[in-house]
N, C-alpha and C. Protein backbone atom coordinates (compact mmCIF):
# COMPACT_ATOMS: atom_id res chain seq x y z
N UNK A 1 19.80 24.87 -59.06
CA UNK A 1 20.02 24.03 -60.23
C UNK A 1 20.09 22.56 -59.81
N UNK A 2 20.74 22.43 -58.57
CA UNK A 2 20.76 20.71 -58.21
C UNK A 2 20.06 20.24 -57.65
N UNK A 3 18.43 20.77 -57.13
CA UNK A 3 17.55 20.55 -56.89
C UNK A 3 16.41 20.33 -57.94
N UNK A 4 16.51 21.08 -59.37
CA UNK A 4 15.57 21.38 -60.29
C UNK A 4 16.35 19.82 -61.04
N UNK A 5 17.88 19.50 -61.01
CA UNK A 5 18.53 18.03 -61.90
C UNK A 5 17.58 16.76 -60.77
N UNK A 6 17.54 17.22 -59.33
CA UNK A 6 17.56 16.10 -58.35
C UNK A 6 15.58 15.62 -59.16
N UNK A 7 15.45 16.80 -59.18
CA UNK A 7 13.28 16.99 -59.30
C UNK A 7 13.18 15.99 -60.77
N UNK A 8 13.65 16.40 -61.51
CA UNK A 8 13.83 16.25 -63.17
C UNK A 8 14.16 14.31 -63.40
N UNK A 9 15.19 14.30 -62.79
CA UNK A 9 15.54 12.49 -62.07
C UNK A 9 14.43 11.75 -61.79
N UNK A 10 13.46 12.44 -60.51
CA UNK A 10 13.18 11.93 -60.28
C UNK A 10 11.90 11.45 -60.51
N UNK A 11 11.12 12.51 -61.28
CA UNK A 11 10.21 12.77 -62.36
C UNK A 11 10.36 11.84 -63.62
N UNK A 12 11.63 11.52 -63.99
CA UNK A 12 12.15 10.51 -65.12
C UNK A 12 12.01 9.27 -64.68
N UNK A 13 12.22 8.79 -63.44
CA UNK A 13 12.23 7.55 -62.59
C UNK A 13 11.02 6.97 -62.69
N UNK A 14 10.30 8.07 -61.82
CA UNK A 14 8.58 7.44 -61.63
C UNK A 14 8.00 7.57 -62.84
N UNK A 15 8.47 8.30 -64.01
CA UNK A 15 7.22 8.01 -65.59
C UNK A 15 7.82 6.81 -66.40
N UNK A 16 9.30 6.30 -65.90
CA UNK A 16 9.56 5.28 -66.44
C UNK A 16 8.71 3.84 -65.65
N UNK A 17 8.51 3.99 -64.17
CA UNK A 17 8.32 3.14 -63.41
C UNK A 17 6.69 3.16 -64.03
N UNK A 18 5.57 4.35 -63.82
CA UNK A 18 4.83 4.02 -64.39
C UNK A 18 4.39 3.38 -66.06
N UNK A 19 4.87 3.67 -66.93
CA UNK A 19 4.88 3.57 -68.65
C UNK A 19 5.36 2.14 -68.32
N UNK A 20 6.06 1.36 -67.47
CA UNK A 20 6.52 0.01 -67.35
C UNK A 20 4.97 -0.70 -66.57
N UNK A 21 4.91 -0.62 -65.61
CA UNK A 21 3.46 -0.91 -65.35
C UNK A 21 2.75 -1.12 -66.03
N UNK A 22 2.55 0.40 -66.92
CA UNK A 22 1.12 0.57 -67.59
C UNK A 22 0.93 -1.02 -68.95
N UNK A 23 1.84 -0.97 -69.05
CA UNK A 23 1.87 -1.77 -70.16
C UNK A 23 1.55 -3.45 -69.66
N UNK A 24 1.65 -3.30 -68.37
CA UNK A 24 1.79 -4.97 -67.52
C UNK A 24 -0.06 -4.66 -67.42
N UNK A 25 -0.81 -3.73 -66.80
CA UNK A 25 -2.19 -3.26 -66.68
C UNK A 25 -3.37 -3.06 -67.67
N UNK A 26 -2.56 -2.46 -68.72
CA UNK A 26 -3.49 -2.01 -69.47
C UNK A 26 -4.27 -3.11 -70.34
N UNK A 27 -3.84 -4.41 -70.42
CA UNK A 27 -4.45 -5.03 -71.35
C UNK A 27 -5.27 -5.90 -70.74
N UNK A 28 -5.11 -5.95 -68.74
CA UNK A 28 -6.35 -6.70 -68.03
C UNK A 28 -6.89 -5.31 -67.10
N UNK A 29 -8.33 -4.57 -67.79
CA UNK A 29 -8.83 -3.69 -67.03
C UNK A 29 -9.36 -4.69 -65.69
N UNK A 30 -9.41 -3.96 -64.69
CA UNK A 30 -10.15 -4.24 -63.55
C UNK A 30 -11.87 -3.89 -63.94
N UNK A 31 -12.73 -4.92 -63.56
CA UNK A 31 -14.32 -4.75 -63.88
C UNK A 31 -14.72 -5.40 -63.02
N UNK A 32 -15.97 -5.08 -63.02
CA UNK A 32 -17.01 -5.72 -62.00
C UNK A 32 -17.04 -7.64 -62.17
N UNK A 33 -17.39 -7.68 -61.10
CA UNK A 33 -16.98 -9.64 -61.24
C UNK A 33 -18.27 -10.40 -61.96
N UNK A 34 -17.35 -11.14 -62.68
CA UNK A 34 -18.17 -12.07 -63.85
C UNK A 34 -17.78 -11.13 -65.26
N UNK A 35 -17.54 -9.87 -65.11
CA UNK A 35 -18.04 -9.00 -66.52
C UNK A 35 -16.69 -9.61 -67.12
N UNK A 36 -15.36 -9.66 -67.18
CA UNK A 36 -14.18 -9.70 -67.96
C UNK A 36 -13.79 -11.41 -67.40
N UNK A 37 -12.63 -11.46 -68.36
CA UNK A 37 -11.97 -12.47 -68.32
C UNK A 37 -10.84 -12.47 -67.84
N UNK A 38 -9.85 -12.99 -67.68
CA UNK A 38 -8.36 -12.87 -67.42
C UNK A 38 -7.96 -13.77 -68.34
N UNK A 39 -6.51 -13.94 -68.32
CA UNK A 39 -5.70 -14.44 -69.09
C UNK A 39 -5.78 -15.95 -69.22
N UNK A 40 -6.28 -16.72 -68.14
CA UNK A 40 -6.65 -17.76 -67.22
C UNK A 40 -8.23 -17.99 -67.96
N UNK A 41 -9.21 -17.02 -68.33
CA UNK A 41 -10.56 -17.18 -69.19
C UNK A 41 -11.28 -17.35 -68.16
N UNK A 42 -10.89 -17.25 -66.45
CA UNK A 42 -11.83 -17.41 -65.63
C UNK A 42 -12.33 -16.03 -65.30
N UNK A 43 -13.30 -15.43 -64.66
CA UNK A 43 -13.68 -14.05 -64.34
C UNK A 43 -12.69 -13.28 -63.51
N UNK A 44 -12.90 -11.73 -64.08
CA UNK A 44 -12.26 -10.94 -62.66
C UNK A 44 -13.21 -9.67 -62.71
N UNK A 45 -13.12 -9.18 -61.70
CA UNK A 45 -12.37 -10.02 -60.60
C UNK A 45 -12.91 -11.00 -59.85
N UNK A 46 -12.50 -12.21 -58.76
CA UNK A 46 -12.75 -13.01 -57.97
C UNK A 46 -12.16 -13.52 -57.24
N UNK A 47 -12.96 -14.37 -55.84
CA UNK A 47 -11.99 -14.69 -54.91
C UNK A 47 -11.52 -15.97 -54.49
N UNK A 48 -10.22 -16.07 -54.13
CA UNK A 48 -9.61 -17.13 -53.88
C UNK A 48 -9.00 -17.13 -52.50
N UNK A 49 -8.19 -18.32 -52.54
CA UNK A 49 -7.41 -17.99 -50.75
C UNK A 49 -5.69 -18.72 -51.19
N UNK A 50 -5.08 -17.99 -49.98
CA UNK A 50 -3.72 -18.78 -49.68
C UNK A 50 -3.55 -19.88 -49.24
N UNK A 51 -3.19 -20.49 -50.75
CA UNK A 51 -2.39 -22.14 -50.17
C UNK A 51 -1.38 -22.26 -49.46
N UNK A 52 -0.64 -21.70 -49.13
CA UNK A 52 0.36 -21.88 -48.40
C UNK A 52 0.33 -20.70 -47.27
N UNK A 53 1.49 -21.38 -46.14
CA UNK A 53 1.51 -20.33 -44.84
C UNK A 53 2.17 -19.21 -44.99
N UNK A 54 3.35 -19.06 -45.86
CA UNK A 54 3.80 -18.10 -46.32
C UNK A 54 3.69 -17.52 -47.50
N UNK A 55 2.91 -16.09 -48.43
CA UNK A 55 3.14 -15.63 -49.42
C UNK A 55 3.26 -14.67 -49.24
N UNK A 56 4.82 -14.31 -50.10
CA UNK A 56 5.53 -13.19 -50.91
C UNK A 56 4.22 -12.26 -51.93
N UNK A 57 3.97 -11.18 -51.40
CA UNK A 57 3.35 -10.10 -52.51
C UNK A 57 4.33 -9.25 -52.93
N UNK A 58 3.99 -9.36 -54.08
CA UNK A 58 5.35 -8.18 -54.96
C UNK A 58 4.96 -7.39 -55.48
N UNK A 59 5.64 -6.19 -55.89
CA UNK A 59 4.97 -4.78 -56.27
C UNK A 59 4.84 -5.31 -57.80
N UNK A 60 5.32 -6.08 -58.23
CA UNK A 60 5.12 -6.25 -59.63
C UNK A 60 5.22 -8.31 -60.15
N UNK A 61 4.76 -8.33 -61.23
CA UNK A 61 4.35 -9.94 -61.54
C UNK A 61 5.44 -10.39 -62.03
N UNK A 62 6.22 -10.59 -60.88
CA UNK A 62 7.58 -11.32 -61.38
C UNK A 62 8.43 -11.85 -60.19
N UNK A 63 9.33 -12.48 -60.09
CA UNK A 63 10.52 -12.64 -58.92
C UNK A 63 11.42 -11.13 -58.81
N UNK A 64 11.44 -10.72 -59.82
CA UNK A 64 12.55 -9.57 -60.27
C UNK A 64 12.15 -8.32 -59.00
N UNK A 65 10.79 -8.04 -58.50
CA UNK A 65 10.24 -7.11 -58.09
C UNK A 65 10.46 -7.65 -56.82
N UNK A 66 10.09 -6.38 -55.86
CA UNK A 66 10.47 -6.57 -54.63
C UNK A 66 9.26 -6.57 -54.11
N UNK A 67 9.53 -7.70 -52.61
CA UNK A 67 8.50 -8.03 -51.96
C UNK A 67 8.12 -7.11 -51.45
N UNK A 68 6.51 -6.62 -51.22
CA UNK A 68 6.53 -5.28 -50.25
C UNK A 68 5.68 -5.85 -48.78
N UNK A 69 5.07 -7.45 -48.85
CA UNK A 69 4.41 -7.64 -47.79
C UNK A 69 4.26 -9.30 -47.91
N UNK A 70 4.30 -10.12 -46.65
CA UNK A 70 4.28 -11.10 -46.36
C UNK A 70 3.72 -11.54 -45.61
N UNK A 71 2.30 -12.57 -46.54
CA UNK A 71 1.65 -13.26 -45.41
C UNK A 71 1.82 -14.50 -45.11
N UNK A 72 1.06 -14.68 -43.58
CA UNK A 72 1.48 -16.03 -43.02
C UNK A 72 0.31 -16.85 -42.55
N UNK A 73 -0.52 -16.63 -42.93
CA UNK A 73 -1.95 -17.47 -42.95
C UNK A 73 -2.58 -17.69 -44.17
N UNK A 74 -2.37 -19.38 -44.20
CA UNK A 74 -2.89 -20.18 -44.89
C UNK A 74 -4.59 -19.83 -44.70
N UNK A 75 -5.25 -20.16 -45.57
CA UNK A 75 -6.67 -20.05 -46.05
C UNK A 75 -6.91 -18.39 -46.12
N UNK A 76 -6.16 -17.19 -45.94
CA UNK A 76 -6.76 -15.66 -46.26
C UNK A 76 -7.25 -15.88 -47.52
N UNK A 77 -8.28 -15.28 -47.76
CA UNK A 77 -8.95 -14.86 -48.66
C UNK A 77 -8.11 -13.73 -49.28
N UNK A 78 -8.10 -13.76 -50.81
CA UNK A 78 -7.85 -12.80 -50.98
C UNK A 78 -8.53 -12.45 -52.44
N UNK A 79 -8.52 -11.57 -53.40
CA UNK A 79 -9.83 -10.90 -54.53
C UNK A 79 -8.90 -10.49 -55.82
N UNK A 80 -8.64 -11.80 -56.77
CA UNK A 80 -8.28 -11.60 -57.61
C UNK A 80 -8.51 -10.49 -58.44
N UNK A 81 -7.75 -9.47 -59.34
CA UNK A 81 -8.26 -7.82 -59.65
C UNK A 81 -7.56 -8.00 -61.44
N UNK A 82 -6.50 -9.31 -60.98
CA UNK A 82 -5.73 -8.93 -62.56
C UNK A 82 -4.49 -10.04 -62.84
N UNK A 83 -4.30 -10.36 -63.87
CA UNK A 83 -3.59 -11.52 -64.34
C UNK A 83 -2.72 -11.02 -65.19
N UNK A 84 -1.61 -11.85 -64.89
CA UNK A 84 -0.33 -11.18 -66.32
C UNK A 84 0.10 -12.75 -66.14
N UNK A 85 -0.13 -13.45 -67.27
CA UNK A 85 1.13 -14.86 -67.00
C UNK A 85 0.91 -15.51 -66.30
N UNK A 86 1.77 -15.93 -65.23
CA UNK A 86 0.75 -17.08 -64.12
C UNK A 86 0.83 -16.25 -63.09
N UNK A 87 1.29 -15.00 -62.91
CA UNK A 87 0.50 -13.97 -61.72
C UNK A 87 -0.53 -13.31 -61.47
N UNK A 88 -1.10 -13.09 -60.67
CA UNK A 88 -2.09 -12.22 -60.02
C UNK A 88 -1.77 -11.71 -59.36
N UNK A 89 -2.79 -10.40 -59.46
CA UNK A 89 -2.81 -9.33 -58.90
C UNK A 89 -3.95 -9.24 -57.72
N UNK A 90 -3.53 -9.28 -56.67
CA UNK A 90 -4.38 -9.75 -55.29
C UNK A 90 -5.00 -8.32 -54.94
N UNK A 91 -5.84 -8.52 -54.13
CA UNK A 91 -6.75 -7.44 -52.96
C UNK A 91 -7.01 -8.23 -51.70
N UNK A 92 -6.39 -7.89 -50.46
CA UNK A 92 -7.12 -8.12 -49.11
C UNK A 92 -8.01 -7.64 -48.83
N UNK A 93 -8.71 -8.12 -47.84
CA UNK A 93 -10.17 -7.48 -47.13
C UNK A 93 -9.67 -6.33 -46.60
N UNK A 94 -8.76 -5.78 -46.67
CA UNK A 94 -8.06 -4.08 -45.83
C UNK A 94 -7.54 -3.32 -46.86
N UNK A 95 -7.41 -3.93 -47.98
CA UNK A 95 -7.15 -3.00 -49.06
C UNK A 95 -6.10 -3.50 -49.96
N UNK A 96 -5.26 -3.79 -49.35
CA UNK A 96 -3.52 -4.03 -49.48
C UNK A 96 -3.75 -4.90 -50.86
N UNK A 97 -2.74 -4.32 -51.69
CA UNK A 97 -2.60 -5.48 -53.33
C UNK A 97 -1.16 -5.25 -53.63
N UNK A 98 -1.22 -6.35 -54.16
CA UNK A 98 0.11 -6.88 -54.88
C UNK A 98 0.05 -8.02 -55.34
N UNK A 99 1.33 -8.47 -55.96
CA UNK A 99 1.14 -9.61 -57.24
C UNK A 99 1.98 -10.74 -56.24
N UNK A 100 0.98 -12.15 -56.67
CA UNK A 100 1.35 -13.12 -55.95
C UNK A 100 1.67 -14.16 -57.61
N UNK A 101 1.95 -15.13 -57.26
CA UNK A 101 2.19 -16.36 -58.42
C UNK A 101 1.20 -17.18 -57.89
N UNK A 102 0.70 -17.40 -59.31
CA UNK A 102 -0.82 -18.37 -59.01
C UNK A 102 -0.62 -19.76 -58.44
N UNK A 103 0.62 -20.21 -58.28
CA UNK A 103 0.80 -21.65 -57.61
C UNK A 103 0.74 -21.45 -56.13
N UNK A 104 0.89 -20.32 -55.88
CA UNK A 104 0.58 -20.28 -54.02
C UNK A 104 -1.04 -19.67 -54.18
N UNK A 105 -1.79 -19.85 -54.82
CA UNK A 105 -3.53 -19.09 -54.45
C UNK A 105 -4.02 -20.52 -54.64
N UNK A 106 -5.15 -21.04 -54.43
CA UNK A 106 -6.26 -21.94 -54.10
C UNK A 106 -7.51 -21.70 -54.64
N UNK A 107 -8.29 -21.84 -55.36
CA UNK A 107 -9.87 -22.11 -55.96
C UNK A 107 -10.77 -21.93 -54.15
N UNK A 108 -10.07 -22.71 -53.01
CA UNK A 108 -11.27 -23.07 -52.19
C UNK A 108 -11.88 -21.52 -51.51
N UNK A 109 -12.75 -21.56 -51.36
CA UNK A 109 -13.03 -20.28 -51.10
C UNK A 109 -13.67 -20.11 -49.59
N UNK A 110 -12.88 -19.09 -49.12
CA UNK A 110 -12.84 -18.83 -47.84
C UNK A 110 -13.29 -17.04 -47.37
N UNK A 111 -13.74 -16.58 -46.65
CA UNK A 111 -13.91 -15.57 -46.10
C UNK A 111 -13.38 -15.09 -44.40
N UNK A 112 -13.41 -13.46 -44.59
CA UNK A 112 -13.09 -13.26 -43.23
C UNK A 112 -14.90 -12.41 -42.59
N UNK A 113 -15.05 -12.33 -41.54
CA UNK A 113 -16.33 -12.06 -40.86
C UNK A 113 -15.96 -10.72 -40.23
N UNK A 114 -17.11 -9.48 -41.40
CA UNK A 114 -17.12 -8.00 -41.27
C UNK A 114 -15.68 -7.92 -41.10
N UNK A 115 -14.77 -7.60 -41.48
CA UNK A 115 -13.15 -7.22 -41.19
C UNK A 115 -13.39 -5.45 -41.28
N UNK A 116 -14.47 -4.92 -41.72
CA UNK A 116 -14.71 -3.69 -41.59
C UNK A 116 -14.73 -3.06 -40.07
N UNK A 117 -15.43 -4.31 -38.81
CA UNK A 117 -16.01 -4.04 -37.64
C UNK A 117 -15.04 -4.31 -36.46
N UNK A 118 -13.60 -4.41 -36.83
CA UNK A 118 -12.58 -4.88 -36.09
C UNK A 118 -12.56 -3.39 -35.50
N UNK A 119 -12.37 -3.77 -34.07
CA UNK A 119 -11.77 -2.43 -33.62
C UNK A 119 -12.87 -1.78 -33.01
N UNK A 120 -14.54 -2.16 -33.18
CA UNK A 120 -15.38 -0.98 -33.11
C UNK A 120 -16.18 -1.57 -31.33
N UNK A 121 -15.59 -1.99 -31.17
CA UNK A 121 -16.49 -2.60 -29.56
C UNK A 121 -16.38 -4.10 -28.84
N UNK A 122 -16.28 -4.14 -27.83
CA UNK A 122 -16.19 -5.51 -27.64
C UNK A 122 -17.45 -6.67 -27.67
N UNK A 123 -18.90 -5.68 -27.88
CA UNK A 123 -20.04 -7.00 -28.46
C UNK A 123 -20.32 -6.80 -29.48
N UNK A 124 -19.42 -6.78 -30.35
CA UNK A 124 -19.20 -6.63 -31.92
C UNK A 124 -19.39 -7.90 -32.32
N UNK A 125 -19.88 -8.87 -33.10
CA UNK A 125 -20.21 -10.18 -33.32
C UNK A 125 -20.98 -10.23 -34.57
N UNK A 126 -20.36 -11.39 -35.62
CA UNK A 126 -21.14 -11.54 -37.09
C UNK A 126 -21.74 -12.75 -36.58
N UNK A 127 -23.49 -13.29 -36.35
CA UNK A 127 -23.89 -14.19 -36.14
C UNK A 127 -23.81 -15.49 -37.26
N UNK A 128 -23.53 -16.45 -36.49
CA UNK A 128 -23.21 -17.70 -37.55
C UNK A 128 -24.89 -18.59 -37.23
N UNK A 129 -25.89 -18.67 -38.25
CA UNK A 129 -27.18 -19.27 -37.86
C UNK A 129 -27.36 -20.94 -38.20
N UNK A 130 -28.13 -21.50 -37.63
CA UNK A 130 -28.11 -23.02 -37.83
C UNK A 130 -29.12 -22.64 -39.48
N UNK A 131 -29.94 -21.97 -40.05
CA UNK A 131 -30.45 -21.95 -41.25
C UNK A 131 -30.27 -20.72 -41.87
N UNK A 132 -30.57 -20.30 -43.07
CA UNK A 132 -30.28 -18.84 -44.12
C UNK A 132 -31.02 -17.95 -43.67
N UNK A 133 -31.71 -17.45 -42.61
CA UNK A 133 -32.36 -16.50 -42.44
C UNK A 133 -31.80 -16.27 -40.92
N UNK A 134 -32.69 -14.65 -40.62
CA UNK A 134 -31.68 -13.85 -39.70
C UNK A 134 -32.66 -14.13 -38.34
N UNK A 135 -33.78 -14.99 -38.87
CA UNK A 135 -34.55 -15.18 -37.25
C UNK A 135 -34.31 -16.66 -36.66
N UNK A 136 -33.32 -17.62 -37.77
CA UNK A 136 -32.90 -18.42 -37.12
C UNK A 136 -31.87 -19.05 -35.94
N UNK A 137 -32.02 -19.60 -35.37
CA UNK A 137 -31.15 -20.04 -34.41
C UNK A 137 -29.65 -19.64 -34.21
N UNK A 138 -29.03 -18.87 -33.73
CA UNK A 138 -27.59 -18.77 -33.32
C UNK A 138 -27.22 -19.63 -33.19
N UNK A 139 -25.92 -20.07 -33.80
CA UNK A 139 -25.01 -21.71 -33.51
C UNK A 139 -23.47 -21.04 -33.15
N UNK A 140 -23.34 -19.89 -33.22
CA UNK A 140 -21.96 -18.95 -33.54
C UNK A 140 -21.91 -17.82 -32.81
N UNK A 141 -21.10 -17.35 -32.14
CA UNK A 141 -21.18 -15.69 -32.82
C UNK A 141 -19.43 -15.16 -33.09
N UNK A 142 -19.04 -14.63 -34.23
CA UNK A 142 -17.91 -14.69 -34.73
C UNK A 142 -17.17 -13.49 -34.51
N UNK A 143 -16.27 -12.78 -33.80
CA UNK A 143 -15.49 -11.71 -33.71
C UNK A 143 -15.02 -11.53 -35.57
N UNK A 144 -15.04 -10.13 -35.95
CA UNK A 144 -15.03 -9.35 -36.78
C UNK A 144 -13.33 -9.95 -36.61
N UNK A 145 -12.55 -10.56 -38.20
CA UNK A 145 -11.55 -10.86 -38.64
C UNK A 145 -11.60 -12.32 -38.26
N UNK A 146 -12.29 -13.35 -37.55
CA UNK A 146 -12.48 -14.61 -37.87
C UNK A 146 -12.27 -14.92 -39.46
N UNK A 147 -11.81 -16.01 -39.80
CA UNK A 147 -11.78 -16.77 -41.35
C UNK A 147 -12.57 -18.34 -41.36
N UNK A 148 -13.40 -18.42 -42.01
CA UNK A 148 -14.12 -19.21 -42.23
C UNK A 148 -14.07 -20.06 -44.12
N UNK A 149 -14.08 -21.11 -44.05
CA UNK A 149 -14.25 -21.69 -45.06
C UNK A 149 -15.66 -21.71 -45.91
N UNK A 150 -16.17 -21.48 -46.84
CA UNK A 150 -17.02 -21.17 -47.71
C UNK A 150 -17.62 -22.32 -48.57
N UNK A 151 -19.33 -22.87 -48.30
CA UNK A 151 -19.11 -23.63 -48.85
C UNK A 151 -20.59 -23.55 -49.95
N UNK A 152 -21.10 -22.60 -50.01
CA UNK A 152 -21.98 -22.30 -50.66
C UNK A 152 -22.23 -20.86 -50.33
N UNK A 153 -23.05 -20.15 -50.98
CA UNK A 153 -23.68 -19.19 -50.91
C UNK A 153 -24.65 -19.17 -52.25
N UNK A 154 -26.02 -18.39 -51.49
CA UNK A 154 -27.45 -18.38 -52.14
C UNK A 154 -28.09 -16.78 -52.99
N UNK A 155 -27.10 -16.04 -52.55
CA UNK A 155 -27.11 -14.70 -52.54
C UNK A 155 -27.12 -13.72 -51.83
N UNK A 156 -27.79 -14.21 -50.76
CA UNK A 156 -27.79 -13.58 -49.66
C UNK A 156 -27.19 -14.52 -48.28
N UNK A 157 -27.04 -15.52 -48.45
CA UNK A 157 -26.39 -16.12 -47.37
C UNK A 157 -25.21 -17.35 -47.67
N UNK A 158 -24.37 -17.30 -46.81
CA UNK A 158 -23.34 -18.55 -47.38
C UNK A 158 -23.30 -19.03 -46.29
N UNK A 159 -23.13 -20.72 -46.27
CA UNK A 159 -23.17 -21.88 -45.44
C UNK A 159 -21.64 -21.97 -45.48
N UNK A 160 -21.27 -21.54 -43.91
CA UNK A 160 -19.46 -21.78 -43.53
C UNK A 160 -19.44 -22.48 -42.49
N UNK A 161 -18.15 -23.16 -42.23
CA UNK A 161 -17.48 -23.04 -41.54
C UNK A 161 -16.67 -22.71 -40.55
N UNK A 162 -16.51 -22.31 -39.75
CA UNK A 162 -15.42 -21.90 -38.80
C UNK A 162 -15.25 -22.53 -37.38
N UNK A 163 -13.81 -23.03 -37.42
CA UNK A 163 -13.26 -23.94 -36.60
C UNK A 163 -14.52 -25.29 -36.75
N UNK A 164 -14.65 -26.10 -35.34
CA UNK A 164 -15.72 -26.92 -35.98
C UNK A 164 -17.20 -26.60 -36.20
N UNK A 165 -17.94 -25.41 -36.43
CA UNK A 165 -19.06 -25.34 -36.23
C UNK A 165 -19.32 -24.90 -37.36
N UNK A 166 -20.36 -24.99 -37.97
CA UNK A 166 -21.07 -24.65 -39.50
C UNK A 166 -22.20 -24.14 -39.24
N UNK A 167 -22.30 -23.29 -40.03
CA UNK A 167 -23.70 -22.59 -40.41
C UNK A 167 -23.71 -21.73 -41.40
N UNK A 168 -24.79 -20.90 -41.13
CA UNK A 168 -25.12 -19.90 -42.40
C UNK A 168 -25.09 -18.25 -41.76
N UNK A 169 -23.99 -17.51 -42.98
CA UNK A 169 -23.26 -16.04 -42.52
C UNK A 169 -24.31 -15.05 -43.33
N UNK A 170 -24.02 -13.87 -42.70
CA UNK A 170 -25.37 -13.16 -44.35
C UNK A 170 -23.78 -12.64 -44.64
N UNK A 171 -24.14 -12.82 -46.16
CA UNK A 171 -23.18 -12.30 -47.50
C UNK A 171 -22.90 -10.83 -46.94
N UNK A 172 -23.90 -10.43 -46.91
CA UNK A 172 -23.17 -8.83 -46.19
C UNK A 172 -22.43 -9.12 -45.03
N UNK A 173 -22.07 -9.64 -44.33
CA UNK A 173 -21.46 -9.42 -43.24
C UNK A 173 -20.36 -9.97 -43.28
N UNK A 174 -19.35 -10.44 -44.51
CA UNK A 174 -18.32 -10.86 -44.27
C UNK A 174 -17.75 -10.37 -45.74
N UNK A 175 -16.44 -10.67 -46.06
CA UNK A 175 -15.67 -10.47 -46.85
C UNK A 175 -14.77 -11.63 -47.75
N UNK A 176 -15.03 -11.83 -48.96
CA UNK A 176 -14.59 -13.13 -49.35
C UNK A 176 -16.05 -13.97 -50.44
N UNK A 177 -17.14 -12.84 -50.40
CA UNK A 177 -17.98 -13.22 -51.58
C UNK A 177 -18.84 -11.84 -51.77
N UNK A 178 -19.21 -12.10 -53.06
CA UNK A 178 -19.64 -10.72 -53.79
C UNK A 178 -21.26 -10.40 -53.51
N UNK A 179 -21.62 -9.44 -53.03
CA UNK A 179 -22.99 -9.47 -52.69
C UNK A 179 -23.76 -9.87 -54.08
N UNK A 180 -25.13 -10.38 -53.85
CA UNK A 180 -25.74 -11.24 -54.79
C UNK A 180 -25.12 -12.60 -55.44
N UNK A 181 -23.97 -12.90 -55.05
CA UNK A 181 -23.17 -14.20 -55.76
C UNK A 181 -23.41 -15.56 -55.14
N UNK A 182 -23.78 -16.40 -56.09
CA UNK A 182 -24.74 -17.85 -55.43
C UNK A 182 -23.39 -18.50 -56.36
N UNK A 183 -23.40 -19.53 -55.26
CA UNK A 183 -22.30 -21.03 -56.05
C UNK A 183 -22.76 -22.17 -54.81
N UNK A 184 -21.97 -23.51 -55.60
CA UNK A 184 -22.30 -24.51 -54.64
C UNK A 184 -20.97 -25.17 -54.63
């Protein structure tokens, strides 16, 4: 019996915890980027980066909620998914989400290089080229979780940054812009 009260609790807990959520979710679906709006009228989802060296992610869009993770690098990229108020609802290049307050995120747009390929070898390398194509000149070669600043992309290639050297990344090979997505 005080196992079936303990089950019953705790079953009451988590449909309250969810039905509280749902109601923070349901009115910004997550969609493919460009298709929806947010609360903000800008697209989601999309990506932005950390203004500051330290941000608080919270399980929920408020102070009230508890932090579940804390980052400490300024410029991460991270993939706006959802807006309530002046929060967002973040995505890292590893998966990880939670709700940040839009006064610590940034417009400038930054990426990390293959963050998929961390881990897989030591001549693992995302080439950084002096022009947009893949038979041009090496100016780079970038270990997988490098962050680079973003300063165009054509659709298939974006002209970055990282540390002092610039060039051009292919869109597939990094994290922090949407394949096919051109801006200047």
């Amino acid at each position: 019996m005080r196992r079936f009260l303990q089950t019953s609790c705790l079953a009451g807990i988590l449909a309250l915890v969810v039905t509280s959520m749902s109601a923070v979710t349901e009115d910004y679906p997550v969609q493919a980027q460009g298709t929806a709006k947010g609360a903000s009228g800008l697209p989601l989802p999309r990506f932005v980066s950390l203004k500051s060296r330290r941000v608080n992610i919270r399980i929920g869009p408020s102070t009230d909620y508890a932090v579940s993770w804390m980052y400490t690098r300024e410029g991460l990229p991270m993939e706006i998914i959802q807006e309530y108020e002046n929060w967002r609802r973040v995505r890292d290049a590893e998966g990880t989400e939670g709700w940040v307050n839009q006064a610590l995120l940034s417009g400038e747009r930054t990426a990390v290089a293959a963050p998929w390929m961390r881990g897989k070898g030591k001549d693992v390398f995302v080439n950084m080229r002096r022009e947009p194509q893949s038979s041009a000149q090496t100016v780079a070669k970038l270990e997988p979780g490098v962050i680079m600043r973003i300063k165009e992309c054509n659709g298939d290639w974006c002209k970055a940054q990282a540390g002092n050297v610039e060039g051009w990344v292919s869109q597939g090979e990094i994290w922090g812009a949407y394949p096919g997505e051109a801006f200047k």
